[in-house]
N, C-alpha and C. Protein backbone atom coordinates (compact mmCIF):
# COMPACT_ATOMS: atom_id res chain seq x y z
N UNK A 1 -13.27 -13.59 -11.27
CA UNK A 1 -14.46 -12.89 -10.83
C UNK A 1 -14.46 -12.82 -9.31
N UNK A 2 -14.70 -11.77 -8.33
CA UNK A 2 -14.97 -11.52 -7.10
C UNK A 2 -15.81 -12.13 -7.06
N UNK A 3 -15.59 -12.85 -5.40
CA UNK A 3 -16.22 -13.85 -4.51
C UNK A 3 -17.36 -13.15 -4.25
N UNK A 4 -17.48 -11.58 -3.97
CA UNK A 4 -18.70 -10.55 -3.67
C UNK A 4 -18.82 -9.72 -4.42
N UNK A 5 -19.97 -9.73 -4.75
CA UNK A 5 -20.30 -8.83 -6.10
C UNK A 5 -19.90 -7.50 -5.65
N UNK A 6 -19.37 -6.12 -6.46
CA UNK A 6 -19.35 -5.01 -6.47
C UNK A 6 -20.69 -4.54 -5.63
N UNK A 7 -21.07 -3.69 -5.10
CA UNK A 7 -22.22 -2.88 -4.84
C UNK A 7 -22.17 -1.94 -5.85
N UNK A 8 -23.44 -1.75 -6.36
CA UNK A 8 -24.13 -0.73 -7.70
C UNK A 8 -23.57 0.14 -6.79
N UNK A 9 -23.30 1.61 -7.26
CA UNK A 9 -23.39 2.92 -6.52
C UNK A 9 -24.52 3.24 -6.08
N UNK A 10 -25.21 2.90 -6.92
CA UNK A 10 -27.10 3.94 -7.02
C UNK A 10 -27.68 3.18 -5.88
N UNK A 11 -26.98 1.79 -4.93
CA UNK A 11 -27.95 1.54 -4.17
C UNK A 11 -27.12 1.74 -2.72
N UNK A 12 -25.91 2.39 -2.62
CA UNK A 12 -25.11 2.88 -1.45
C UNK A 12 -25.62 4.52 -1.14
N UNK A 13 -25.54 4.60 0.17
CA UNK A 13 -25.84 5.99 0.93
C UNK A 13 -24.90 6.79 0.05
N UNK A 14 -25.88 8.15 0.43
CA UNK A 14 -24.98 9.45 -0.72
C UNK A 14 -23.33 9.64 -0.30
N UNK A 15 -23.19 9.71 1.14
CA UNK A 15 -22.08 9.70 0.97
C UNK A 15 -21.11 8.87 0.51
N UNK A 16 -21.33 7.47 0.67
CA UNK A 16 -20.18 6.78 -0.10
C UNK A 16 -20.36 6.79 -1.33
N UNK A 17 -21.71 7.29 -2.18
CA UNK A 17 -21.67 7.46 -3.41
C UNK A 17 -20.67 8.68 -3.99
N UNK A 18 -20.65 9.64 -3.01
CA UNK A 18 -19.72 11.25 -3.12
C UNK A 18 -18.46 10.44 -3.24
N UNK A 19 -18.19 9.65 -2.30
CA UNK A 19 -16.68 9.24 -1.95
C UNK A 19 -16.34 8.52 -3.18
N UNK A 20 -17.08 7.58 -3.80
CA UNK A 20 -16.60 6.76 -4.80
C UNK A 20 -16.43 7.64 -6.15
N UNK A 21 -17.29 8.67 -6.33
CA UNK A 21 -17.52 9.61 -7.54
C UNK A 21 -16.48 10.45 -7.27
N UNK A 22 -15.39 10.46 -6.70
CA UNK A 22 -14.41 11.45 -6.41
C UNK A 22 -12.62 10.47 -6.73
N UNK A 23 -13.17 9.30 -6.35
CA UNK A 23 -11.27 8.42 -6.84
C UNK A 23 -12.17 7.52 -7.87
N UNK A 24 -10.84 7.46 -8.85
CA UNK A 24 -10.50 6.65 -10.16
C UNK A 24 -11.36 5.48 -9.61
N UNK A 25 -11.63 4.81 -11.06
CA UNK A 25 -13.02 3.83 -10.60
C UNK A 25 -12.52 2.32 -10.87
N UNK A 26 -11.70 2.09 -9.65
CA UNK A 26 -11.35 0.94 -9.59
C UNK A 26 -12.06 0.29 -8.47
N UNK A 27 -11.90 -1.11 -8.96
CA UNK A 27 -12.22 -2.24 -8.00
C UNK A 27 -12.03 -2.54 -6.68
N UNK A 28 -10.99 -1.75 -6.22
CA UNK A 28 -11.00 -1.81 -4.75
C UNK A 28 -11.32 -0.93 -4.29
N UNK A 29 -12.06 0.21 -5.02
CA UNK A 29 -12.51 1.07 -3.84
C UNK A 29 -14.07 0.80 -3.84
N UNK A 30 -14.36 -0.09 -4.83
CA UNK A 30 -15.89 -0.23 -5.12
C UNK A 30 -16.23 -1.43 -4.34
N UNK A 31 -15.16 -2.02 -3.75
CA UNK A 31 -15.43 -3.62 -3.05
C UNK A 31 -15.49 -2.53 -1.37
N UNK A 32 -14.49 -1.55 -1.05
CA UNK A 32 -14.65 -1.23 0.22
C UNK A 32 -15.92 -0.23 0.67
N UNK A 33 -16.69 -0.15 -0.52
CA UNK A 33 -17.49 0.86 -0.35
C UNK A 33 -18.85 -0.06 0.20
N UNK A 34 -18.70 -1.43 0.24
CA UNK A 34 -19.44 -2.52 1.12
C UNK A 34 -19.43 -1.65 2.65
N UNK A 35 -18.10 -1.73 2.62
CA UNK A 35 -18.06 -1.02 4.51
C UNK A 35 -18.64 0.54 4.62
N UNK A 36 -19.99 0.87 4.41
CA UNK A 36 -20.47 2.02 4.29
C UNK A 36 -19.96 2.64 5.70
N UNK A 37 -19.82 2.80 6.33
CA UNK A 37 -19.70 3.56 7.32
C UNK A 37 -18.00 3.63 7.28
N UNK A 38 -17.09 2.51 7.38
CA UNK A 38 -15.85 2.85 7.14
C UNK A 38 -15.26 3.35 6.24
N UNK A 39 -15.84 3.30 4.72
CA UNK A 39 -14.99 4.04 3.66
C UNK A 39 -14.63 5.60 3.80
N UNK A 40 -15.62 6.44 3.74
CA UNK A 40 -14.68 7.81 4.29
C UNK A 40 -13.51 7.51 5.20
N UNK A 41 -13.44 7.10 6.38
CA UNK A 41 -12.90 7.38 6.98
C UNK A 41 -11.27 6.37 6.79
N UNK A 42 -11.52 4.96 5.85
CA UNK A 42 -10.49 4.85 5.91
C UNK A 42 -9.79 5.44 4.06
N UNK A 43 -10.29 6.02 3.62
CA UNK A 43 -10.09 6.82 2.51
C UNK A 43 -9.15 7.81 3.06
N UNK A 44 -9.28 8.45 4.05
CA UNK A 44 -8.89 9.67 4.72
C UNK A 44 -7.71 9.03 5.06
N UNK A 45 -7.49 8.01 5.94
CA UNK A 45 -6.61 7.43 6.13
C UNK A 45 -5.52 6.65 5.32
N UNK A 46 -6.18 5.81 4.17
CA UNK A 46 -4.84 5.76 3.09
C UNK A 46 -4.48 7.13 2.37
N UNK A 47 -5.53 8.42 2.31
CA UNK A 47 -4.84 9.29 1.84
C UNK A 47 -3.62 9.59 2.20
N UNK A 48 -3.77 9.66 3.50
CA UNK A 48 -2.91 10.32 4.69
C UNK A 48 -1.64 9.34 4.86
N UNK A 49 -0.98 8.13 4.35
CA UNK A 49 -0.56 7.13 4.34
C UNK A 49 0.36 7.90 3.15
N UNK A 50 -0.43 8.28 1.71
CA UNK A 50 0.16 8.71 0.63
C UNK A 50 0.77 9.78 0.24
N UNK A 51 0.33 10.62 1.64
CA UNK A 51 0.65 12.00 1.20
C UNK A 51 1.99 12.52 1.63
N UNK A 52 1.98 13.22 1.51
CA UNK A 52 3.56 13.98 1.54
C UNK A 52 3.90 14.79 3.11
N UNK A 53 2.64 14.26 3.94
CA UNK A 53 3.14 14.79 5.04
C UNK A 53 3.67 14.03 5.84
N UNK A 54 3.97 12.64 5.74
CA UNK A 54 4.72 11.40 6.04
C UNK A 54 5.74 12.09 6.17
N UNK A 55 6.85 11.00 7.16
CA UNK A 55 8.34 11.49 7.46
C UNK A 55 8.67 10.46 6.49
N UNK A 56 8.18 9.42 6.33
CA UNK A 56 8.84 8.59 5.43
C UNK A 56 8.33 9.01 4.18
N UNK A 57 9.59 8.60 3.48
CA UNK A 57 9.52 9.21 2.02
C UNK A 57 8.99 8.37 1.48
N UNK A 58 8.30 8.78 0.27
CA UNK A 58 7.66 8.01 -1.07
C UNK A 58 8.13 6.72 -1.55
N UNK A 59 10.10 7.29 -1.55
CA UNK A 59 10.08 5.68 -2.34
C UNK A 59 10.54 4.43 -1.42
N UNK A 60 10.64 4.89 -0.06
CA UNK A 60 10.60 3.81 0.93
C UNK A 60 9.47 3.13 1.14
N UNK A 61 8.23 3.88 1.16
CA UNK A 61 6.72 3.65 1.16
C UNK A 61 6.28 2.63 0.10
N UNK A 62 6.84 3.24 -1.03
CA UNK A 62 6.28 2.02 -2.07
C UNK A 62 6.75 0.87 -1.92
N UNK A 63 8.40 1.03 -1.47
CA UNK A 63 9.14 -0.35 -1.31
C UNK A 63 8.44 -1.42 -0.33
N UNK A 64 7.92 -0.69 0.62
CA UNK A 64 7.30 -1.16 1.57
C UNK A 64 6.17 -1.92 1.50
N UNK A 65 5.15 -0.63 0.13
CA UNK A 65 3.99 -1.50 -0.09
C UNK A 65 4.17 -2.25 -1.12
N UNK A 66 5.24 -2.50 -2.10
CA UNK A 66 5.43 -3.75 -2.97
C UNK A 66 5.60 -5.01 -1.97
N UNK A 67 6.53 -4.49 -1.53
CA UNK A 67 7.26 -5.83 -0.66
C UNK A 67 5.93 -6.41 0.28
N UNK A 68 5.03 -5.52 0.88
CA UNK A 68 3.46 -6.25 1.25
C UNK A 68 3.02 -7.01 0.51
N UNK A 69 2.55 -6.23 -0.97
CA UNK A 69 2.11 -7.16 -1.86
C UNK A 69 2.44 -8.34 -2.37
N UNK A 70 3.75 -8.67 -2.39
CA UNK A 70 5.15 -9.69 -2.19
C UNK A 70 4.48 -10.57 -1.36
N UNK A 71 4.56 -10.81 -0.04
CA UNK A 71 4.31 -11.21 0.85
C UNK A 71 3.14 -11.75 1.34
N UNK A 72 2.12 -10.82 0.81
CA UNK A 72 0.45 -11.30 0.88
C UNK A 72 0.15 -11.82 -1.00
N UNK A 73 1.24 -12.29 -1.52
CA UNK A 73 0.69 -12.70 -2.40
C UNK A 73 -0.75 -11.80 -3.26
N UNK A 74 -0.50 -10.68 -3.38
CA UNK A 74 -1.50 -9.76 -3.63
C UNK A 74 -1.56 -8.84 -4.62
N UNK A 75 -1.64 -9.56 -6.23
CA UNK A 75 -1.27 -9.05 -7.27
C UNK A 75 -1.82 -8.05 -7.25
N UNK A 76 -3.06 -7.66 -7.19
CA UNK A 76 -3.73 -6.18 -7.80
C UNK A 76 -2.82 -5.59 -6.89
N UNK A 77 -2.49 -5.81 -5.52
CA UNK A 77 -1.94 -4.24 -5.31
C UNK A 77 -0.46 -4.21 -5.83
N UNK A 78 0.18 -5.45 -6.23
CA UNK A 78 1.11 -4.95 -6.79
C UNK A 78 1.09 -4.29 -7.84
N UNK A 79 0.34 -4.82 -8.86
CA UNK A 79 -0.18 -3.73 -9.95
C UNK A 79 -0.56 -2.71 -9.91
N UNK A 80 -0.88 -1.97 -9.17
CA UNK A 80 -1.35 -0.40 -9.22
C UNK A 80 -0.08 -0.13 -8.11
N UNK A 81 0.47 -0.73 -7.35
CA UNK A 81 1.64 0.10 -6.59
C UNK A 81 3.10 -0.25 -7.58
N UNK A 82 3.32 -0.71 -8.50
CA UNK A 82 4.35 -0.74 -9.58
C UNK A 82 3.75 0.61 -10.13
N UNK A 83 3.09 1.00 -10.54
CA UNK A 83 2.99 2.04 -11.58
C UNK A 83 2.82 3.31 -10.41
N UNK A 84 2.46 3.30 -9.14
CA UNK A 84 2.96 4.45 -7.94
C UNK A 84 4.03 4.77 -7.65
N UNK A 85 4.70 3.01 -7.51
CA UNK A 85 6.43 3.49 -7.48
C UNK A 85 6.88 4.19 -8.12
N UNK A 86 6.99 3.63 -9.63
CA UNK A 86 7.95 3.93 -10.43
C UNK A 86 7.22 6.10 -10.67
N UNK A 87 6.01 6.21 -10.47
CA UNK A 87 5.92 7.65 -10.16
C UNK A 87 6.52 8.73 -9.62
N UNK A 88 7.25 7.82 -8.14
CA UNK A 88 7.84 8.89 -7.39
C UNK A 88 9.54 8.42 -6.82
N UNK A 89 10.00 7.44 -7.87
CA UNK A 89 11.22 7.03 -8.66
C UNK A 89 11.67 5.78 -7.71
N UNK A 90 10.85 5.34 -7.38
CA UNK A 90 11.04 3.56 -7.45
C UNK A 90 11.79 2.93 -9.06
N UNK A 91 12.74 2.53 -8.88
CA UNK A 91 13.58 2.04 -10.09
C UNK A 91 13.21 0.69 -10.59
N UNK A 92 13.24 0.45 -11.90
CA UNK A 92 13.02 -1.27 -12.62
C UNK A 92 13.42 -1.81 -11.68
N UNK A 93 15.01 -1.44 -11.61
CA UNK A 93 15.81 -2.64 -10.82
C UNK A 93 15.43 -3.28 -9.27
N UNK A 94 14.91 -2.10 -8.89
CA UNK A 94 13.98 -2.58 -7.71
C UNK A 94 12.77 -3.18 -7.68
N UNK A 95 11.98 -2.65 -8.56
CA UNK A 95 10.81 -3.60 -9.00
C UNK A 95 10.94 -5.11 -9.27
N UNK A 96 12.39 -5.30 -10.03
CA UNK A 96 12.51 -6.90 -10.38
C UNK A 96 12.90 -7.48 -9.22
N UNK A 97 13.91 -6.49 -8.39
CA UNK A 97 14.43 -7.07 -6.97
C UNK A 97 13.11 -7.91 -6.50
N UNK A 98 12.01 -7.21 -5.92
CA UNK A 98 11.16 -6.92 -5.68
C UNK A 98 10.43 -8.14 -5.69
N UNK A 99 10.31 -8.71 -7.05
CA UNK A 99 10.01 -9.71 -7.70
C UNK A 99 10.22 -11.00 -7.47
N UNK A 100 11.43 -11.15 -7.28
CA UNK A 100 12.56 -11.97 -7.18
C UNK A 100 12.61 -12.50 -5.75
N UNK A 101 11.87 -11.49 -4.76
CA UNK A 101 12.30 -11.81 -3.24
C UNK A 101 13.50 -11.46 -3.14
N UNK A 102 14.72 -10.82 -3.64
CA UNK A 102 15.96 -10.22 -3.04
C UNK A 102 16.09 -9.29 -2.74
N UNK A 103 16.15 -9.19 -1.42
CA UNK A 103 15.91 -7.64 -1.14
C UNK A 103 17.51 -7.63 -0.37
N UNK A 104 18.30 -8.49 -0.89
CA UNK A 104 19.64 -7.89 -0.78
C UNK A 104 20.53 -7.22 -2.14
N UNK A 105 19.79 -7.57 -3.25
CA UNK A 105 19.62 -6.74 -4.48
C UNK A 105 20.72 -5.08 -4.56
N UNK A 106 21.72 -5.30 -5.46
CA UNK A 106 22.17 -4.09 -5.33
C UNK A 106 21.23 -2.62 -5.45
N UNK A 107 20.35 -3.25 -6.18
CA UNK A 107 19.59 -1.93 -6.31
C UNK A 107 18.98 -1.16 -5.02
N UNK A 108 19.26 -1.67 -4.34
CA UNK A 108 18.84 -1.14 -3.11
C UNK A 108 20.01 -0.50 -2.12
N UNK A 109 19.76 0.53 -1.08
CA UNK A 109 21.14 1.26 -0.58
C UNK A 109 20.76 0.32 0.70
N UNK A 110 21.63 0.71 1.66
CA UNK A 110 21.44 0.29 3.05
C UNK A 110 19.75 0.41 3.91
N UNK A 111 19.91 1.57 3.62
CA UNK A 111 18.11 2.01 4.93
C UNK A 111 17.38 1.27 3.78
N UNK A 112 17.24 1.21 2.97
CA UNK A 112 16.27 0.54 2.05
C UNK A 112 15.97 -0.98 2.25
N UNK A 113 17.48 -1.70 2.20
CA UNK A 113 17.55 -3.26 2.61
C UNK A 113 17.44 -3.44 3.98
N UNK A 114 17.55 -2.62 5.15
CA UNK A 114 17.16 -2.85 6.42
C UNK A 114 15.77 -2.64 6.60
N UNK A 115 15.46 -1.48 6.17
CA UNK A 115 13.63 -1.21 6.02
C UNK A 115 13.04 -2.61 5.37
N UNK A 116 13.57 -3.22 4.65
CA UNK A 116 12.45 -3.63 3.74
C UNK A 116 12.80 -5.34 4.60
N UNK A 117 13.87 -5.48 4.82
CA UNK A 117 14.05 -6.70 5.75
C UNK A 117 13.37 -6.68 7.19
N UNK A 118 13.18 -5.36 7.95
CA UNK A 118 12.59 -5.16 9.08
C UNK A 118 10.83 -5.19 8.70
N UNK A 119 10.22 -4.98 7.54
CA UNK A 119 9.00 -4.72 6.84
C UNK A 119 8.94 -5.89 7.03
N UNK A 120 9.53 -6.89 6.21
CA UNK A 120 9.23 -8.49 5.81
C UNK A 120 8.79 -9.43 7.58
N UNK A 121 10.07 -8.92 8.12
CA UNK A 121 9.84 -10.03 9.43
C UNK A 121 8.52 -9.15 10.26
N UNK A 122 8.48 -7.86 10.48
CA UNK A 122 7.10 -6.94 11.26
C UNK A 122 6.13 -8.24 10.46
N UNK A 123 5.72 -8.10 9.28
CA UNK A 123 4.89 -9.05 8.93
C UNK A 123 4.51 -10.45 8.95
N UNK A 124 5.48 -11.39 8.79
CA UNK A 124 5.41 -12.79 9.10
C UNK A 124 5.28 -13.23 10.61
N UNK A 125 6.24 -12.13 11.01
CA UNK A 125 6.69 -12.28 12.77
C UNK A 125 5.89 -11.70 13.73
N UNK A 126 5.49 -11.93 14.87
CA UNK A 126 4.96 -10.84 15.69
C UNK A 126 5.87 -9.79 16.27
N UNK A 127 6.77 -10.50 16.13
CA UNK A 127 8.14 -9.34 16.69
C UNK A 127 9.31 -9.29 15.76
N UNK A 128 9.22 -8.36 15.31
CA UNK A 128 11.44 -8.26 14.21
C UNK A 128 12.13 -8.57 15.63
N UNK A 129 13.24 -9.10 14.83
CA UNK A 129 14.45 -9.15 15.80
C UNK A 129 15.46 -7.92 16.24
N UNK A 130 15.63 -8.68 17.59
CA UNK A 130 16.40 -6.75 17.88
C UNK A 130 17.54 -6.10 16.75
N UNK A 131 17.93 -7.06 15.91
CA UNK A 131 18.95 -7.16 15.05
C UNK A 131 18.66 -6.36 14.04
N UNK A 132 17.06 -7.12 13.26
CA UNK A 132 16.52 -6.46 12.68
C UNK A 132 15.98 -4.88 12.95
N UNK A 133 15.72 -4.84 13.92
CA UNK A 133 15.38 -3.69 14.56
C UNK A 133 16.36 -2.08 14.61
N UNK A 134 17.13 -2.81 15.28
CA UNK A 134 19.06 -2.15 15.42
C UNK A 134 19.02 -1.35 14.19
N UNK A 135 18.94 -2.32 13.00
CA UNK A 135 19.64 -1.90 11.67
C UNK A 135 18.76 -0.56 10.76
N UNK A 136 17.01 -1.18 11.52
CA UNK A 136 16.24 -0.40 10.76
C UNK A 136 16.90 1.71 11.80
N UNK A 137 16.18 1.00 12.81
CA UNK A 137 17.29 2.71 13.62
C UNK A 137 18.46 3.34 12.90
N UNK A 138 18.58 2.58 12.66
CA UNK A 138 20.26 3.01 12.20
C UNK A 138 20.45 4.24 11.19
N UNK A 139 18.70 4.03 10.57
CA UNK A 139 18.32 4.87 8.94
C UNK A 139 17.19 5.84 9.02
N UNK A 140 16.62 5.28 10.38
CA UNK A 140 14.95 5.82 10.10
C UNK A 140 14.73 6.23 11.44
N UNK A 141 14.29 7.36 11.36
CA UNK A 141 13.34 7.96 13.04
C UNK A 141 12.34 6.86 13.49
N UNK A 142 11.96 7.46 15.42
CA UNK A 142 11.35 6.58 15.73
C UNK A 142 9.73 6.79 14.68
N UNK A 143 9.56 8.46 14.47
CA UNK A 143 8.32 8.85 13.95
C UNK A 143 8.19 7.74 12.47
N UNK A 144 9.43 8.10 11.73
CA UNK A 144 9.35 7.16 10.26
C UNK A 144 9.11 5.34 10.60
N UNK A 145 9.63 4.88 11.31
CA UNK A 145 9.61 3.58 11.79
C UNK A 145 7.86 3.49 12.31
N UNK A 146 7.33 4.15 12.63
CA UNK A 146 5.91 3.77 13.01
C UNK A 146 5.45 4.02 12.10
N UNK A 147 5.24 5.24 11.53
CA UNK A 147 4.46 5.43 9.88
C UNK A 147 4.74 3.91 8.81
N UNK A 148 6.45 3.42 8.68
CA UNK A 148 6.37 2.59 8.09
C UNK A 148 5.43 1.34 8.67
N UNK A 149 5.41 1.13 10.00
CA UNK A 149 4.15 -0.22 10.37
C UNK A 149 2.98 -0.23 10.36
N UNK A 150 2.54 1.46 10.29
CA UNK A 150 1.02 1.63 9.76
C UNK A 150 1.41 2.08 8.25
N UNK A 151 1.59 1.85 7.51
CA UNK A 151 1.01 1.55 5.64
C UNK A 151 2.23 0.09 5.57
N UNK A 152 3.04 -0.64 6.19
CA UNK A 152 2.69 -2.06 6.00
C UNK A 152 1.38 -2.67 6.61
N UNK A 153 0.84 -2.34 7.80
CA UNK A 153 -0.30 -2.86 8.30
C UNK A 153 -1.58 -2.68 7.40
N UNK A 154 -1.48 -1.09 6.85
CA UNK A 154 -3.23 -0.77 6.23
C UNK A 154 -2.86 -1.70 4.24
N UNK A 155 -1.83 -1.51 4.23
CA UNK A 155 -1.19 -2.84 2.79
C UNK A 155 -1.94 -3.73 3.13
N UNK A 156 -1.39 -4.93 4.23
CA UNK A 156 -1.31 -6.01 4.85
C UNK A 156 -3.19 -6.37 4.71
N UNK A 157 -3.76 -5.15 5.18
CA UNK A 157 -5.37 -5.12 5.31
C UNK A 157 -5.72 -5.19 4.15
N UNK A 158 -5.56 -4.28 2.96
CA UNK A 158 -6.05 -4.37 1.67
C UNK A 158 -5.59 -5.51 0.89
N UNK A 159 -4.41 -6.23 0.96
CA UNK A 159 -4.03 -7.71 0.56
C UNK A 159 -4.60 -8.37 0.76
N UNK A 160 -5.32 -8.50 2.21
CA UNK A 160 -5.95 -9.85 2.30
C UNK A 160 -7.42 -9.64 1.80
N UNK A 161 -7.92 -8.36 1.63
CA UNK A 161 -9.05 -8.08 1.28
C UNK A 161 -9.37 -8.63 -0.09
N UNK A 162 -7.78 -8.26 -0.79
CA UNK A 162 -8.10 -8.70 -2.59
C UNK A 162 -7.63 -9.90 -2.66
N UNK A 163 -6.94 -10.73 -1.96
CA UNK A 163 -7.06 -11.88 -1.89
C UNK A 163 -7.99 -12.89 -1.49
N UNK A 164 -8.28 -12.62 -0.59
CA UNK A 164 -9.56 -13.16 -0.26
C UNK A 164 -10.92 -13.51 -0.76
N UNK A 165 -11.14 -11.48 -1.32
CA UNK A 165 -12.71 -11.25 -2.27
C UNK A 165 -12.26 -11.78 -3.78
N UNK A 166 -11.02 -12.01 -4.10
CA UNK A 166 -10.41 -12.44 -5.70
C UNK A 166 -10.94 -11.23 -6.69
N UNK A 167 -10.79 -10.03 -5.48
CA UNK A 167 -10.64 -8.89 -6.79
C UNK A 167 -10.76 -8.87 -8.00
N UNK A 168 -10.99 -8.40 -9.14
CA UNK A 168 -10.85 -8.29 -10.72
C UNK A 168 -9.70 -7.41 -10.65
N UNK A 169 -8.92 -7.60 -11.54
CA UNK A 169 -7.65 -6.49 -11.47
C UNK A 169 -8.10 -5.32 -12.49
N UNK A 170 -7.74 -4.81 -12.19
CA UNK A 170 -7.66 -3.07 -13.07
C UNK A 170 -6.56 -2.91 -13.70
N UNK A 171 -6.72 -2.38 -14.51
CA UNK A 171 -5.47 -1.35 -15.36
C UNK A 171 -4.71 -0.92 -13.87
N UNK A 172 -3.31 -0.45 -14.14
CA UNK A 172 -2.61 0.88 -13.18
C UNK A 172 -2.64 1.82 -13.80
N UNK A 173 -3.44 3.14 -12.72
CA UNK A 173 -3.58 3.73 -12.46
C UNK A 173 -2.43 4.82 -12.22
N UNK A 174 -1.61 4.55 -11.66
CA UNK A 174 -0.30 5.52 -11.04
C UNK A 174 -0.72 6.55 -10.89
N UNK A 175 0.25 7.86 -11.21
CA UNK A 175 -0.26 9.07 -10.40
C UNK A 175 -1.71 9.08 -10.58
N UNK A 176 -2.17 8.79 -11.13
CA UNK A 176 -3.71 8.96 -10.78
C UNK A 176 -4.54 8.99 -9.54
N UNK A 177 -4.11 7.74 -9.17
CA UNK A 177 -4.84 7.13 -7.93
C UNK A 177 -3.80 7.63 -6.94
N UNK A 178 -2.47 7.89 -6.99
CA UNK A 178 -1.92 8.76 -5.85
C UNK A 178 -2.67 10.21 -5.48
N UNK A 179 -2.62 10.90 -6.31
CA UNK A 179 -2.91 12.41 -6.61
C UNK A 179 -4.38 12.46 -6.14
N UNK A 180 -5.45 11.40 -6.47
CA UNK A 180 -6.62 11.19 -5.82
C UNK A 180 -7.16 10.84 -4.73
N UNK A 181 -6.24 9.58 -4.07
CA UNK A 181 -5.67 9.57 -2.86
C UNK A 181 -5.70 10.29 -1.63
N UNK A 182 -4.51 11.25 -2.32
CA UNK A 182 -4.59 12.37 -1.44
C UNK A 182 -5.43 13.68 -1.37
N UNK A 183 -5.99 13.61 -2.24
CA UNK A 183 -7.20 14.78 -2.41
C UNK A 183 -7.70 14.46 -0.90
N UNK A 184 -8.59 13.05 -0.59
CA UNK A 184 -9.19 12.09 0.01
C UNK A 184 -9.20 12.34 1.45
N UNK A 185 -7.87 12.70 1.96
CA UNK A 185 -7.48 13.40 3.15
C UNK A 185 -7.79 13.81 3.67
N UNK A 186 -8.55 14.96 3.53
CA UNK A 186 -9.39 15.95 4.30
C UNK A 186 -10.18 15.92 4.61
């Protein structure tokens, strides 16, 4: 059971009531809809995280936000980002990688195991190593390399949120909550 109760809809301002009556009716968007004044706007912003106008691709993104969830110990979002991955062809074998903490895992190519090793230390570390760093260049623009540290960072934010509040988990969602997501954007 969450540490903070849900907010009813019927007693939040119309607009975050619009906002919530528009994405799939899960638990974390009903815990952020506490932050009345921030939910539009960071709605807009994980849209924009999900959408397809990213330089980084989809299934680096998910790798990225599993491997958050990994890391922040943060089952619900691994649960609804397993069923995102595997949407936009995140593989089992990576999912178990995933699992496992090996992210030297064959299932993974090169930019994938440097991304997701440069992801891991950005997070624990205040600084990756130039090493780490080196390797991620090697695969990814400077534009893709920043997109990837803002949706590990806005991950990183929603992890500690459902860790913290002890979320209720939801069903996954998958394309659902992508496709809604990005509606959200605009």
């Amino acid at each position: 059971m969450a540490r903070v109760p849900y907010p009813d809809p019927a007693d939040l301002p119309e607009r975050a009531q619009e906002a919530l009556a528009a994405l799939p009716p899960l638990n974390v968007f009903r815990m952020l809809a506490h932050a009345e004044t921030a939910l539009r706007p960071y709605l807009r912003f994980g849209g924009i995280l999900l959408s397809d106008e990213l330089e980084l691709e989809p299934v680096p993104r998910e790798l990225a936000i599993l491997r958050t969830a990994r890391v922040y110990e943060a089952e619900y979002e691994w649960i609804q980002h397993v069923a995102i991955g595997r949407a936009v062809g995140v593989t089992d074998a990576q999912i178990e990688a995933l699992e496992r903490g090996d992210l030297d895992a064959d299932a993974f190519d090169d930019a994938q195991r440097a991304m997701l090793r440069f992801a891991t230390s950005a997070m624990r570390t205040p600084r990756p190593s130039d090493e780490e760093f080196a390797a991620l260049r090697e695969h990814f623009s400077p534009r893709a390399i920043v997109e990837l540290l803002l949706v590990c960072g806005a991950y990183a934010m929603l992890a500690r949120m459902m860790t913290s509040l002890d979320l209720d988990l939801d069903e996954a969602l998958g394309p659902d909550v992508l496709a809604r997501a990005r509606e959200t954007r605009g």
